[in-house]
C-alpha atoms as a PDB file:
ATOM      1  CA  UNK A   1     -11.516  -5.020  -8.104  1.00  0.00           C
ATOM      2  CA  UNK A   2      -9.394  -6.511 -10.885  1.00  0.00           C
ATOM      3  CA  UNK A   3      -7.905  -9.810 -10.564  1.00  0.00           C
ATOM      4  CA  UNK A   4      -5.439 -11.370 -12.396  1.00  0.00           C
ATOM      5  CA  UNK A   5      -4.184 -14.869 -12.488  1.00  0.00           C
ATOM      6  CA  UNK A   6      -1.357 -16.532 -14.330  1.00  0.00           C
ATOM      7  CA  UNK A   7       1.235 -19.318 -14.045  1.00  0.00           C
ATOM      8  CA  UNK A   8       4.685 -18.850 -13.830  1.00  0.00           C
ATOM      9  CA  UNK A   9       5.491 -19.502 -17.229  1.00  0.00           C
ATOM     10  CA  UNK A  10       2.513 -16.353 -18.472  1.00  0.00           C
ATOM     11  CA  UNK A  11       4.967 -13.901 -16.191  1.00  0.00           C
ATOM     12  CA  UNK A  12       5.380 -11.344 -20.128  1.00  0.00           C
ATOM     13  CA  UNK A  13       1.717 -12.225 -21.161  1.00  0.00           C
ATOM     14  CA  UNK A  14       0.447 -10.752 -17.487  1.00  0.00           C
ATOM     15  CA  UNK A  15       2.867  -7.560 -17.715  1.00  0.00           C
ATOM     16  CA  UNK A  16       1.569  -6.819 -20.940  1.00  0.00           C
ATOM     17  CA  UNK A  17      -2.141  -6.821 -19.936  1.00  0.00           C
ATOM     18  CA  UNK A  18      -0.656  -4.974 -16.982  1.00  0.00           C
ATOM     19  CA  UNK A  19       0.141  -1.886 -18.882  1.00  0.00           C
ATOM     20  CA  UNK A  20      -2.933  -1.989 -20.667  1.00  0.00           C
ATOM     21  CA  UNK A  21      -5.314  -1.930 -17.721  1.00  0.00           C
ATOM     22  CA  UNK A  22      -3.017   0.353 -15.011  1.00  0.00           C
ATOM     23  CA  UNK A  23      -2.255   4.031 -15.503  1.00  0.00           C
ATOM     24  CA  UNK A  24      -1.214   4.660 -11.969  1.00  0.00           C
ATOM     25  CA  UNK A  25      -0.324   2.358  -8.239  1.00  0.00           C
ATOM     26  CA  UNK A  26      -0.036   3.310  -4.707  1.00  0.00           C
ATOM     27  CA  UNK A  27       1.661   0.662  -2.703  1.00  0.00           C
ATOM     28  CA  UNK A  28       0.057   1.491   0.907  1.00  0.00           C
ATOM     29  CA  UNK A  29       1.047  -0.286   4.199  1.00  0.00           C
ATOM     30  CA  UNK A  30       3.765  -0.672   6.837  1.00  0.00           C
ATOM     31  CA  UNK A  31       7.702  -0.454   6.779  1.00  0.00           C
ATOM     32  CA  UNK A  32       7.420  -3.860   4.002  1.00  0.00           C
ATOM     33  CA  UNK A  33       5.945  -0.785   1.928  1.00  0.00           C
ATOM     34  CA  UNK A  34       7.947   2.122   3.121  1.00  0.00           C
ATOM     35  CA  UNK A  35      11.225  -0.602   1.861  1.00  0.00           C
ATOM     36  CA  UNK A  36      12.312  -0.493   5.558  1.00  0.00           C
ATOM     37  CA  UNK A  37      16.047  -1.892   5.198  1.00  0.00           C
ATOM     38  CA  UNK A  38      19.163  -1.365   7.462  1.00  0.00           C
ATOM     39  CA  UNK A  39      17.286  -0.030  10.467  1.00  0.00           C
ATOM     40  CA  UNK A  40      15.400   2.803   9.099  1.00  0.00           C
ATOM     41  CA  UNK A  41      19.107   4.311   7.537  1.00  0.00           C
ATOM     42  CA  UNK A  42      17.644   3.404   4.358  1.00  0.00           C
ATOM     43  CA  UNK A  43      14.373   2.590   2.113  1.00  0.00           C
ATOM     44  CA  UNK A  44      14.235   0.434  -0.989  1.00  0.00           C
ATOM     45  CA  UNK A  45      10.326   0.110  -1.807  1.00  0.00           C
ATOM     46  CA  UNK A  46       8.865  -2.681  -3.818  1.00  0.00           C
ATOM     47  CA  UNK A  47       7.042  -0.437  -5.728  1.00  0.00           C
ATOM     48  CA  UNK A  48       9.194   1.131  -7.778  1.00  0.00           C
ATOM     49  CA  UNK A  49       9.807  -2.344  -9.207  1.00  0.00           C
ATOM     50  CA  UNK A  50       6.674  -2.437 -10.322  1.00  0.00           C
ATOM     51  CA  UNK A  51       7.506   1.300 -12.365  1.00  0.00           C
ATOM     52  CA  UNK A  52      10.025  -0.229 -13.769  1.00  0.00           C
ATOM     53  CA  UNK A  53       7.866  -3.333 -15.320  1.00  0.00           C
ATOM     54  CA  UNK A  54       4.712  -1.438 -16.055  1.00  0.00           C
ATOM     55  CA  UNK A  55       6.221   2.044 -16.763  1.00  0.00           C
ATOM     56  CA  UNK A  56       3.537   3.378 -15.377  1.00  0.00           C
ATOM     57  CA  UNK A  57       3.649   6.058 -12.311  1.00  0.00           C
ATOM     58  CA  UNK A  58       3.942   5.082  -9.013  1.00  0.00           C
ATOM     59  CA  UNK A  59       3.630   6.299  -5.247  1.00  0.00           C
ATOM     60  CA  UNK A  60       3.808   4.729  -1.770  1.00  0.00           C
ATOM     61  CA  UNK A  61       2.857   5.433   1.964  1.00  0.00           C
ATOM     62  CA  UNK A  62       5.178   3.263   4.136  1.00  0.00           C
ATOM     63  CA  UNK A  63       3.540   3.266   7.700  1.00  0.00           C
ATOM     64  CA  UNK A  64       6.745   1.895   9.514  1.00  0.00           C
ATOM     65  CA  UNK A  65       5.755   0.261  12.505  1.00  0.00           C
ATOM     66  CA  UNK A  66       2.062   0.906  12.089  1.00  0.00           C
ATOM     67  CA  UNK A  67      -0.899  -1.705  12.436  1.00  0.00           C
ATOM     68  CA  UNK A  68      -3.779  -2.078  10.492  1.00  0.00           C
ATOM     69  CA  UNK A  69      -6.000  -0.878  13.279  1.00  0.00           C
ATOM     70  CA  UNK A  70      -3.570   2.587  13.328  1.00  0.00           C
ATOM     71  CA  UNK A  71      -3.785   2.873  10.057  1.00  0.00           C
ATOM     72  CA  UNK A  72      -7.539   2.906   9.803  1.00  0.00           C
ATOM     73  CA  UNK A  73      -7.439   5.434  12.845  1.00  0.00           C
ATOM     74  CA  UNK A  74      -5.765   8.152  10.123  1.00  0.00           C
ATOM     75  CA  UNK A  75      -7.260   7.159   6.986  1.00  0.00           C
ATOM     76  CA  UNK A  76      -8.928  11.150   6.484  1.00  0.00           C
ATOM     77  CA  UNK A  77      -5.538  12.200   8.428  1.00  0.00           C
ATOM     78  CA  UNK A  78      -3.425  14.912   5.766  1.00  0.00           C
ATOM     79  CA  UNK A  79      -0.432  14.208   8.052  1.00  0.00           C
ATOM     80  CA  UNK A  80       0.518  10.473   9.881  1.00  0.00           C
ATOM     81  CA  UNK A  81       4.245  10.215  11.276  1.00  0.00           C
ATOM     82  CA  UNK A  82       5.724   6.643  11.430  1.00  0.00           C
ATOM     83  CA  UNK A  83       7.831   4.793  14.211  1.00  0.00           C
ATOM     84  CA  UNK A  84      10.956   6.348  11.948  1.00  0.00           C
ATOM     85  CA  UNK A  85       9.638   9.954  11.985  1.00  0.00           C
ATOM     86  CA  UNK A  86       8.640   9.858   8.347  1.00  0.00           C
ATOM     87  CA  UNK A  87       5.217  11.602   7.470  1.00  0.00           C
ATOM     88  CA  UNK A  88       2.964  10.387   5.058  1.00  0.00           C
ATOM     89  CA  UNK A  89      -0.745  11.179   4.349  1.00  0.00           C
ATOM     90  CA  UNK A  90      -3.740   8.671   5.326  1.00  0.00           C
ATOM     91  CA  UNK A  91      -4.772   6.514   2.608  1.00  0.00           C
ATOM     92  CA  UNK A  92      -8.465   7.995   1.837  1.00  0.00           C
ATOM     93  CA  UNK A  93      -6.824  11.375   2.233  1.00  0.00           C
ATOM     94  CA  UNK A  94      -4.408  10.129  -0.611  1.00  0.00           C
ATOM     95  CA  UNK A  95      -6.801   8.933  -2.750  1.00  0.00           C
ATOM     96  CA  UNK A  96      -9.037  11.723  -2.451  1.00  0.00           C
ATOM     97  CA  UNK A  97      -6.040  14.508  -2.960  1.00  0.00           C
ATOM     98  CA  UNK A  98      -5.040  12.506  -6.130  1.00  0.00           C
ATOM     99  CA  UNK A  99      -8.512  12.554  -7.641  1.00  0.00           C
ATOM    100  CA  UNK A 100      -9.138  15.861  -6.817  1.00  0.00           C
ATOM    101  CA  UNK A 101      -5.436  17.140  -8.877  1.00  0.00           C
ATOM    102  CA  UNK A 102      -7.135  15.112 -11.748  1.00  0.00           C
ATOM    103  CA  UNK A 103      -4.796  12.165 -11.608  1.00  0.00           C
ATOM    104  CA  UNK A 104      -6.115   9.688  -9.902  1.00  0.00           C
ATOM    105  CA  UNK A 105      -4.990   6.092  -9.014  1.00  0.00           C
ATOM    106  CA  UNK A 106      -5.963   3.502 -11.037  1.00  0.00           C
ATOM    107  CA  UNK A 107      -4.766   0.750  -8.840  1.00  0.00           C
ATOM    108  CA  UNK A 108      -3.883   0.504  -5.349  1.00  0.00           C
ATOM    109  CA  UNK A 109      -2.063  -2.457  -3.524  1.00  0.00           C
ATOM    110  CA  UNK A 110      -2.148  -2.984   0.027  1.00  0.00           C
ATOM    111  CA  UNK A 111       0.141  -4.951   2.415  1.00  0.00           C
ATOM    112  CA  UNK A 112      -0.371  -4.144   5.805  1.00  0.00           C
ATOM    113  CA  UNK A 113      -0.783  -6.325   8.794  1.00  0.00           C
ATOM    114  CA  UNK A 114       2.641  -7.911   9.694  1.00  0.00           C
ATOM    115  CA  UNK A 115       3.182  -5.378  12.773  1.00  0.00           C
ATOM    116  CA  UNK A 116      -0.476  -6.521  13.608  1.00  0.00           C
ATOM    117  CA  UNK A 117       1.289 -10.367  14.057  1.00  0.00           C
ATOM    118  CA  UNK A 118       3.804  -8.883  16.544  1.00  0.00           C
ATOM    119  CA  UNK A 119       1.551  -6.778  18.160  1.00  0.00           C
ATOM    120  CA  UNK A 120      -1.426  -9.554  18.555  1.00  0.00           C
ATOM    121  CA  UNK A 121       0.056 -12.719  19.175  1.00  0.00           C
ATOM    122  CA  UNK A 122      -2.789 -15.345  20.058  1.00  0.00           C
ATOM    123  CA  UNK A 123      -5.561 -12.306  19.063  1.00  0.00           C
ATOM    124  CA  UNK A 124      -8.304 -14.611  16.277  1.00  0.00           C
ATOM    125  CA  UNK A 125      -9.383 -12.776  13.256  1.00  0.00           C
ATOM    126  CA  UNK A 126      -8.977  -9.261  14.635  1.00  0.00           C
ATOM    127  CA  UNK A 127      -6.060  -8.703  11.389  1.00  0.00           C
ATOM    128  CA  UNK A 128      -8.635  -9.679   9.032  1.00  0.00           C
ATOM    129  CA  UNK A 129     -11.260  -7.974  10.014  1.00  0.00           C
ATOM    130  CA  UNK A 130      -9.505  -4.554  10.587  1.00  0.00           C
ATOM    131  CA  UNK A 131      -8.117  -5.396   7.119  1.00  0.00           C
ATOM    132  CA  UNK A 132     -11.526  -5.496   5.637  1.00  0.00           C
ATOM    133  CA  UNK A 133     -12.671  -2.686   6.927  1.00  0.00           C
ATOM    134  CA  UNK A 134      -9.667  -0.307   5.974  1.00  0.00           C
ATOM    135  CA  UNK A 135     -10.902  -1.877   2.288  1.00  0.00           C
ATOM    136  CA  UNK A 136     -14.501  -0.800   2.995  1.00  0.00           C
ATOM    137  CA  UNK A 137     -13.235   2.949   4.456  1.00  0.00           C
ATOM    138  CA  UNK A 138     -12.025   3.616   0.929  1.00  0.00           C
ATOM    139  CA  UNK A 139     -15.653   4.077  -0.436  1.00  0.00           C
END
């Protein structure tokens, strides 16, 4: 894993080592992913923000409405449906398809876990852990 740290004021100096190190992102999580906005009439992800800065390409999988613990049910799935009917593959089966056209990702970003909160209110640790593994199912 790469980390990278900066203050606010280093915001150019981190884009450019960006573009140096990345050659391709998938954003992978829930509806913050998918860019859930005005009730599922419309999607605005995050990631293609991130195109823009790095101009580098980009994909996402945008579980709507999933949890972590769904999620890592379908990670080999080819075909996962969302709360809002949209169909996405599992995020091993992603990363595997991608590798095996010859253009793999170089990068991947995950934010998943906020229908977990809703889902698991007074539940301790079970988030994190079920986040650790989905990190450990991608070897």
């Amino acid at each position: 894993f790469h980390s990278l740290t900066c203050s606010i004021f280093d915001v150019d100096e981190a884009v450019g080592m960006l573009k140096r190190v990345v050659t391709k992102i998938l954003g992978y999580g829930d509806s913050l992913t998918a860019g859930f906005t005005d009730g599922g009439n419309s999607y605005h992800p995050y990631i293609f923000r991130l195109h823009t800065l790095l101009n580098v390409p980009v994909d996402h999988i945008g579980m709507s409405g999933w949890t972590v613990r769904q999620m890592l049910r379908r990670v080999d799935a080819h075909q996962c449906t969302d709360l809002c009917g949209r169909t996405w593959p599992g995020l091993r089966a992603s990363l595997r398809a991608a590798a095996s056209a010859g253009d793999p990702f170089s990068h991947v970003i995950i934010l998943a876990g906020t229908n977990d909160i809703a889902s698991e209110r007074g539940a301790r640790g079970g988030t994190q852990q079920r986040a650790a593994m989905l990190l450990e199912n991608l070897a």
